[in-house]
PDB file of N, CA and C in Angstrom:
ATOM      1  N   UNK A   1      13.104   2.830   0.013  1.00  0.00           N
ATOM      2  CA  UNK A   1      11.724   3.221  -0.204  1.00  0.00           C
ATOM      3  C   UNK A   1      10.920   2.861   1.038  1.00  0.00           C
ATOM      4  N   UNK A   2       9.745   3.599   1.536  1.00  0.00           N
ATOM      5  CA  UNK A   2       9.136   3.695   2.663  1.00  0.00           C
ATOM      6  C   UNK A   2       7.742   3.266   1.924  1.00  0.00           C
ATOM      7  N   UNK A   3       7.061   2.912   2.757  1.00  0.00           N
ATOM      8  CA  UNK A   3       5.491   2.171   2.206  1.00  0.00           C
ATOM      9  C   UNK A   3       4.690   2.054   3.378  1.00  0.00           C
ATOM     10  N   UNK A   4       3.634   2.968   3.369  1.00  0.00           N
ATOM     11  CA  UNK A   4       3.278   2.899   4.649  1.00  0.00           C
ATOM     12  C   UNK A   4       1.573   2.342   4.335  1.00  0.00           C
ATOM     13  N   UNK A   5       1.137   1.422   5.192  1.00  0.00           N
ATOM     14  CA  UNK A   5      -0.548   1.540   4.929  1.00  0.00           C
ATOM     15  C   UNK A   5      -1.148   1.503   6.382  1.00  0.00           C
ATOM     16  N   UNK A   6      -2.540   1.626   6.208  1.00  0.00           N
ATOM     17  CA  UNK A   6      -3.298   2.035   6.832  1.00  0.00           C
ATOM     18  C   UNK A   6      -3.657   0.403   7.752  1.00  0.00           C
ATOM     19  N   UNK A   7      -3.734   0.345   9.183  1.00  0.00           N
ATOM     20  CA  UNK A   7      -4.619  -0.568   9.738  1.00  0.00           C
ATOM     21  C   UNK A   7      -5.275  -1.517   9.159  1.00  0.00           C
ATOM     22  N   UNK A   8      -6.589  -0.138   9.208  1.00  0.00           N
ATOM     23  CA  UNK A   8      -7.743  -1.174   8.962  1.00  0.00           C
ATOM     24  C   UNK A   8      -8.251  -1.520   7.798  1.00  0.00           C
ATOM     25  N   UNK A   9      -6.948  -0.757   6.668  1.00  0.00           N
ATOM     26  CA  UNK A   9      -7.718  -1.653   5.060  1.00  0.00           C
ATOM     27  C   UNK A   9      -7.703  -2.784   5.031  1.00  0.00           C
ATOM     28  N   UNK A  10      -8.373  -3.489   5.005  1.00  0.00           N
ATOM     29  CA  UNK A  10      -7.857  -4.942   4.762  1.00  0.00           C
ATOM     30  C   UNK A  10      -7.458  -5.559   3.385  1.00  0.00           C
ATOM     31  N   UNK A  11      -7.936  -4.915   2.336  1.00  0.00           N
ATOM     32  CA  UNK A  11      -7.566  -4.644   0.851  1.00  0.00           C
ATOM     33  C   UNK A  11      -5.971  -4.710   0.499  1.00  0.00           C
ATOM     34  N   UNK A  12      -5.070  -4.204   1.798  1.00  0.00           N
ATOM     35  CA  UNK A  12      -4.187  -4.106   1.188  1.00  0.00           C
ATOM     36  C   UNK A  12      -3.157  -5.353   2.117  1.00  0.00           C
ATOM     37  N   UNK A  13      -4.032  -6.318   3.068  1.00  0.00           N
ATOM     38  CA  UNK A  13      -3.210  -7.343   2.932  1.00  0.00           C
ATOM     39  C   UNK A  13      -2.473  -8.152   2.082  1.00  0.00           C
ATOM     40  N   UNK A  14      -3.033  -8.276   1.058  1.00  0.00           N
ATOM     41  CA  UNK A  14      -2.423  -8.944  -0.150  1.00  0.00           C
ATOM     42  C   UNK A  14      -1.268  -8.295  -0.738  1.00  0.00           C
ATOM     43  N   UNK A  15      -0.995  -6.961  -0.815  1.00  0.00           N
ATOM     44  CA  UNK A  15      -0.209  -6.332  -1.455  1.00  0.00           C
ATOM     45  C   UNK A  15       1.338  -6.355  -0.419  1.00  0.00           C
ATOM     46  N   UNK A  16       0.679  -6.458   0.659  1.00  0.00           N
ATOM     47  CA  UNK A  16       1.692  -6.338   1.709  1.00  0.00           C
ATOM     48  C   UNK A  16       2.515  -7.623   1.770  1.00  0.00           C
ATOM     49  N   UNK A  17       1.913  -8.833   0.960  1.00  0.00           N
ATOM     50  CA  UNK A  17       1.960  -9.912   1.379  1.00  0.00           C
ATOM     51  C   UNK A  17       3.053 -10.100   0.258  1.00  0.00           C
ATOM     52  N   UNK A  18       2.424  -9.286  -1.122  1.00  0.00           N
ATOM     53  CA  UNK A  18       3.362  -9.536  -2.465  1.00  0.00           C
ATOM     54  C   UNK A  18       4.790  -9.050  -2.566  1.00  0.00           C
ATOM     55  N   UNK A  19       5.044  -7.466  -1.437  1.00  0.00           N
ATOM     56  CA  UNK A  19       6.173  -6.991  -1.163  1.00  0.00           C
ATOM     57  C   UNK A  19       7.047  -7.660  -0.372  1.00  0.00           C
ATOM     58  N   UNK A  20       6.709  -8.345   0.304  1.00  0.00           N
ATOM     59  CA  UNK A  20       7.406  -9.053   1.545  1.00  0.00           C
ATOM     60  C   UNK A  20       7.863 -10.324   0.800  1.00  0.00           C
ATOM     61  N   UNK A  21       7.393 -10.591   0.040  1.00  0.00           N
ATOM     62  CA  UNK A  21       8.063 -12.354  -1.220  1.00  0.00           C
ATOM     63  C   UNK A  21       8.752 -11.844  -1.869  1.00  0.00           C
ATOM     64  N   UNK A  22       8.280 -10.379  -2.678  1.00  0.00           N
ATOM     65  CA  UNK A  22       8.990 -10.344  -4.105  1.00  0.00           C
ATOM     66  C   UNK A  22       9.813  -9.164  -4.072  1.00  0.00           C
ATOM     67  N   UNK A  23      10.181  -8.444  -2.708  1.00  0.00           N
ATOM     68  CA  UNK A  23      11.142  -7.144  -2.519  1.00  0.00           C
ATOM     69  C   UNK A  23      11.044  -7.048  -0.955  1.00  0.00           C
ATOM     70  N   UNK A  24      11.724  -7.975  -0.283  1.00  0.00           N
ATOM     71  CA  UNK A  24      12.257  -7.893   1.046  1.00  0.00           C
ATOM     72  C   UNK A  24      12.927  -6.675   1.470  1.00  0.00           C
ATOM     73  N   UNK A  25      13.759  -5.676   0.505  1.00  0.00           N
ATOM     74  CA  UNK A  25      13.953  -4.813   1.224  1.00  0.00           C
ATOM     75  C   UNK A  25      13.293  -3.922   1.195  1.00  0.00           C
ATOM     76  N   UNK A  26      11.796  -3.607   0.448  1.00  0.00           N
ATOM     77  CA  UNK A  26      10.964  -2.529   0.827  1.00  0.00           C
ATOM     78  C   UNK A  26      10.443  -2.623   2.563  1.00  0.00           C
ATOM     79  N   UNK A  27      11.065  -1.001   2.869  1.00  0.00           N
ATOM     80  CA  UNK A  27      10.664  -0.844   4.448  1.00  0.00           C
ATOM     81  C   UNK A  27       8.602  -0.769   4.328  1.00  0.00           C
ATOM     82  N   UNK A  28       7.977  -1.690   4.952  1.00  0.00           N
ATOM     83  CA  UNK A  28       6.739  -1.542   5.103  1.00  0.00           C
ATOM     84  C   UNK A  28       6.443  -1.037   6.543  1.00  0.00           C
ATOM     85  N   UNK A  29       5.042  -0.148   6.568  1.00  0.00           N
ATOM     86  CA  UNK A  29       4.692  -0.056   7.775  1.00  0.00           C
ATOM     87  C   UNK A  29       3.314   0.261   7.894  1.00  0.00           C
ATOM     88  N   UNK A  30       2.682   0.280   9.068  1.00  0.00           N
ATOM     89  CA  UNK A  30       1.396   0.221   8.803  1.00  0.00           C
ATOM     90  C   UNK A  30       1.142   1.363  10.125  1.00  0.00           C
ATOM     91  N   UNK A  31       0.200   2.425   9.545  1.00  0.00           N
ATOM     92  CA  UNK A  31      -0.139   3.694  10.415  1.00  0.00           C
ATOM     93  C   UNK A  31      -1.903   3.280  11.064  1.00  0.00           C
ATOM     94  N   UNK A  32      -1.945   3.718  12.194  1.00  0.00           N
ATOM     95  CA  UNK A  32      -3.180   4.069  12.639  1.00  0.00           C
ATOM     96  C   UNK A  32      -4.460   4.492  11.447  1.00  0.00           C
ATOM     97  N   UNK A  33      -4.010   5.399  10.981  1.00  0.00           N
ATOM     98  CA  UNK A  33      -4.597   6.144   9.408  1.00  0.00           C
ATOM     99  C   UNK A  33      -4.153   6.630   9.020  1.00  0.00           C
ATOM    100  N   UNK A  34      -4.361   6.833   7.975  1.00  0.00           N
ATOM    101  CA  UNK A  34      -3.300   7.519   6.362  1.00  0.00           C
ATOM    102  C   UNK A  34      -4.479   8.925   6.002  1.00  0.00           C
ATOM    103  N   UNK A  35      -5.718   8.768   6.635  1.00  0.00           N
ATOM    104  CA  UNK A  35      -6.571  10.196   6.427  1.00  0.00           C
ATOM    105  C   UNK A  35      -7.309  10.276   5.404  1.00  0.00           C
ATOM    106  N   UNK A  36      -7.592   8.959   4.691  1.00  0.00           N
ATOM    107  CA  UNK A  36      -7.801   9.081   3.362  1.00  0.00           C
ATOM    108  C   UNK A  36      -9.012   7.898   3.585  1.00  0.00           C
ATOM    109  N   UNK A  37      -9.525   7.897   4.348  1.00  0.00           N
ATOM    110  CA  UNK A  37     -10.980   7.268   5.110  1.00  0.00           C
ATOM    111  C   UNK A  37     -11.821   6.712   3.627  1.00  0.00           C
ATOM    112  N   UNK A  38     -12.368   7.697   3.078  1.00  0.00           N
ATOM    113  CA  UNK A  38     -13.533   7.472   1.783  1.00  0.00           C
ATOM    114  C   UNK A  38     -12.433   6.843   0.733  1.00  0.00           C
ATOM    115  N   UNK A  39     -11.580   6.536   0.142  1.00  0.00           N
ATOM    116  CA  UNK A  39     -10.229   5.899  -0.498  1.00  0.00           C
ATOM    117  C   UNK A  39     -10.310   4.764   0.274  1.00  0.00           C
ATOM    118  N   UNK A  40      -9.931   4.381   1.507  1.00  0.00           N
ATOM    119  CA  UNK A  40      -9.700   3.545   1.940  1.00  0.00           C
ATOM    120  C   UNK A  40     -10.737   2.033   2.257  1.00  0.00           C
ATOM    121  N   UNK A  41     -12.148   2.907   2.041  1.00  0.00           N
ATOM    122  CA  UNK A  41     -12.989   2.053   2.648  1.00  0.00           C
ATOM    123  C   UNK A  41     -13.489   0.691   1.258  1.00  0.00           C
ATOM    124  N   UNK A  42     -12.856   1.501   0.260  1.00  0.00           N
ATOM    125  CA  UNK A  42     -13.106   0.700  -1.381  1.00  0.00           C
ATOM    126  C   UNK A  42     -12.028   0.432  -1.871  1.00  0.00           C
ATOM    127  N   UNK A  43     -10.528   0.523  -1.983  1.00  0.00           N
ATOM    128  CA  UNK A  43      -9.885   0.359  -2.706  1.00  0.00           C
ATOM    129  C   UNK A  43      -8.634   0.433  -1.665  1.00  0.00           C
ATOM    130  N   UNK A  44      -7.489  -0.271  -2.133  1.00  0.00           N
ATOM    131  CA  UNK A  44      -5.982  -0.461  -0.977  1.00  0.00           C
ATOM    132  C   UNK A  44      -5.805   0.348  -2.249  1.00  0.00           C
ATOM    133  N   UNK A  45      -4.878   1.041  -0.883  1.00  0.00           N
ATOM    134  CA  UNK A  45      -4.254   2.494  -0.989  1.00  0.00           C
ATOM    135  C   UNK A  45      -3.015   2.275   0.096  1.00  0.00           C
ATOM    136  N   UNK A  46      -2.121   3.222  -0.574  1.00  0.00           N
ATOM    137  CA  UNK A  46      -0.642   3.033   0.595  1.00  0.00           C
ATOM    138  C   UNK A  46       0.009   4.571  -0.017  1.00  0.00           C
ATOM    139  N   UNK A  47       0.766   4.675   1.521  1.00  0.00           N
ATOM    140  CA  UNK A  47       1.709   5.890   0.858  1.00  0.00           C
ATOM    141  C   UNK A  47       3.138   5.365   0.704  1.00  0.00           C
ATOM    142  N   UNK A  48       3.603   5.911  -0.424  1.00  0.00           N
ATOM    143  CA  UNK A  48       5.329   6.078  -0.952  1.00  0.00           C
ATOM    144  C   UNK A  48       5.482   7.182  -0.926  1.00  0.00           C
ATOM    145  N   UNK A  49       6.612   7.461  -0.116  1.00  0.00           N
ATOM    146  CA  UNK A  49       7.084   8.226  -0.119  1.00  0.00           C
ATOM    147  C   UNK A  49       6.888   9.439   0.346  1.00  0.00           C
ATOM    148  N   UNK A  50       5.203   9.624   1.112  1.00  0.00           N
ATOM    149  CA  UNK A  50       4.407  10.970   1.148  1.00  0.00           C
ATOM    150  C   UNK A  50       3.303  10.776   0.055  1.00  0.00           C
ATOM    151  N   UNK A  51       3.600   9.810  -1.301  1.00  0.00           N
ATOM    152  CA  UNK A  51       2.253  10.290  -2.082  1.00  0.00           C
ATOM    153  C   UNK A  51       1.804   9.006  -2.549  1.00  0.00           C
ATOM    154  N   UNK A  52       0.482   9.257  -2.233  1.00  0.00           N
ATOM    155  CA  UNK A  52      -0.644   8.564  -1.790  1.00  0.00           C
ATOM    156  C   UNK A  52      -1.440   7.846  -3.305  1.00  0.00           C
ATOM    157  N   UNK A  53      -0.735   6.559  -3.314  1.00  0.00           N
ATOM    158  CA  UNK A  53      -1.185   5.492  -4.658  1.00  0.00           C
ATOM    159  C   UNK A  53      -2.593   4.611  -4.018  1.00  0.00           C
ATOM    160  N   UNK A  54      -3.510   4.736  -5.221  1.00  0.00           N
ATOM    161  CA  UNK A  54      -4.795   4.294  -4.850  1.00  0.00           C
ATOM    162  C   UNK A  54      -4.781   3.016  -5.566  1.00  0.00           C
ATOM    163  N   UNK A  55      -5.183   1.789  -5.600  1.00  0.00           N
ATOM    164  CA  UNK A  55      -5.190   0.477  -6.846  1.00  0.00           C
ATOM    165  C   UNK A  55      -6.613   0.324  -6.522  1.00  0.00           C
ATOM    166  N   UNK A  56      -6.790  -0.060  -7.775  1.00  0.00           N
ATOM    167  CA  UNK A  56      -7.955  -0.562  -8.338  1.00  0.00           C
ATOM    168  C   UNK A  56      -8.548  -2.206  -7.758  1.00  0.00           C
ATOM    169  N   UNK A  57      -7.337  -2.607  -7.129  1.00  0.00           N
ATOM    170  CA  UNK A  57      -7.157  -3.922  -6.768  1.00  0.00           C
ATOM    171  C   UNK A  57      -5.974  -4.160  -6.058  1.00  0.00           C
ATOM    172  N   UNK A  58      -5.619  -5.304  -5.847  1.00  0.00           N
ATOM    173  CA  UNK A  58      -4.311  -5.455  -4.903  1.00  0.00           C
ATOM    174  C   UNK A  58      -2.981  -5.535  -5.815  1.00  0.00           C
ATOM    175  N   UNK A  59      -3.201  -6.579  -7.351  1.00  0.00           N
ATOM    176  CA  UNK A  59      -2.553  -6.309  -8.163  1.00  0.00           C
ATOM    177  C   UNK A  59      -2.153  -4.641  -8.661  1.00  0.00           C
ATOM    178  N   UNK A  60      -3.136  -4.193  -8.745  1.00  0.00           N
ATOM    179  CA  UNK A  60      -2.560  -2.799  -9.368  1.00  0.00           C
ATOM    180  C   UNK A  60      -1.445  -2.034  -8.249  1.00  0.00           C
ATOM    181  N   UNK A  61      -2.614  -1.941  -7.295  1.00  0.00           N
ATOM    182  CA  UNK A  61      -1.454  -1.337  -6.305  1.00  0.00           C
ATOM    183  C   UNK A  61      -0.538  -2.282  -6.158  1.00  0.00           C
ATOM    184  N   UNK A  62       0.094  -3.331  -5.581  1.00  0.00           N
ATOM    185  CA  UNK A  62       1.546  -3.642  -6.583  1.00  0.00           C
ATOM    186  C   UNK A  62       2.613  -3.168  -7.172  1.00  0.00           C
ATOM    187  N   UNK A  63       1.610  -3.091  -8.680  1.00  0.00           N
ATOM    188  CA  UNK A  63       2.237  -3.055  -9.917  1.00  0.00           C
ATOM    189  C   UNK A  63       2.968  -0.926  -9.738  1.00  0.00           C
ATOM    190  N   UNK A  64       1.728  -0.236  -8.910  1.00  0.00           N
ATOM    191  CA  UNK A  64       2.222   1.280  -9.332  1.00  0.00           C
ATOM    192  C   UNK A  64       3.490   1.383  -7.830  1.00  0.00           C
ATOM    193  N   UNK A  65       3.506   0.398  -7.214  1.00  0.00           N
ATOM    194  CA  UNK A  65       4.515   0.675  -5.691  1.00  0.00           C
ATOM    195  C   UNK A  65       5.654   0.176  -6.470  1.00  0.00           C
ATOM    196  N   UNK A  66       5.831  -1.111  -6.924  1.00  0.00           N
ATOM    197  CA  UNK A  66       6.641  -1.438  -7.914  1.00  0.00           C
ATOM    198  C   UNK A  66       7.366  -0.680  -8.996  1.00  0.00           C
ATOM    199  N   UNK A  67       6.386   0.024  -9.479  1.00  0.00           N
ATOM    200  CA  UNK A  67       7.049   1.056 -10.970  1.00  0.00           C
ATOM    201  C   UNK A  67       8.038   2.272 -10.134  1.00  0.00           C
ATOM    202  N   UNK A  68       7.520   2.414  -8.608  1.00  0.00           N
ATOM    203  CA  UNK A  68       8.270   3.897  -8.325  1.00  0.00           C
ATOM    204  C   UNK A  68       9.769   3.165  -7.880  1.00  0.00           C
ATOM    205  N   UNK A  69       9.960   2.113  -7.934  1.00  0.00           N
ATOM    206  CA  UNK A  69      11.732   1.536  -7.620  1.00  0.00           C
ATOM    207  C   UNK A  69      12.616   1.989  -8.126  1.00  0.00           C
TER     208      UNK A  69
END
């Protein structure tokens, strides 16, 4: 599985932080931008796979990167 996020969310440090403890082999990576600017500026957001999971929080996003395993 591929997981890509954006720079400058900072929202989704935490999530990045939860994959890397609790699923070492998810490939993470982090893009310049993901294009999704107005998404990004309120809520961590990451792409799997090509499609683009929004969380409500850092937990949620998590929990929906998690469910696609």
């Amino acid at each position: 599985m591929k997981v890509k996020f954006c720079k400058k969310n900072q929202l989704s440090n935490a999530v990045i932080t939860m994959i890397n403890e609790t699923h070492p082999n998810i490939k993470i990576s982090k893009s310049k931008c993901l294009g999704k600017c107005h998404k990004c500026k309120t809520h961590p957001i990451a792409k799997v796979d090509k499609e683009l999971l929004v969380g409500v929080d850092a937990k949620d996003l998590y929990n929906m990167i998690i469910s696609k395993l």
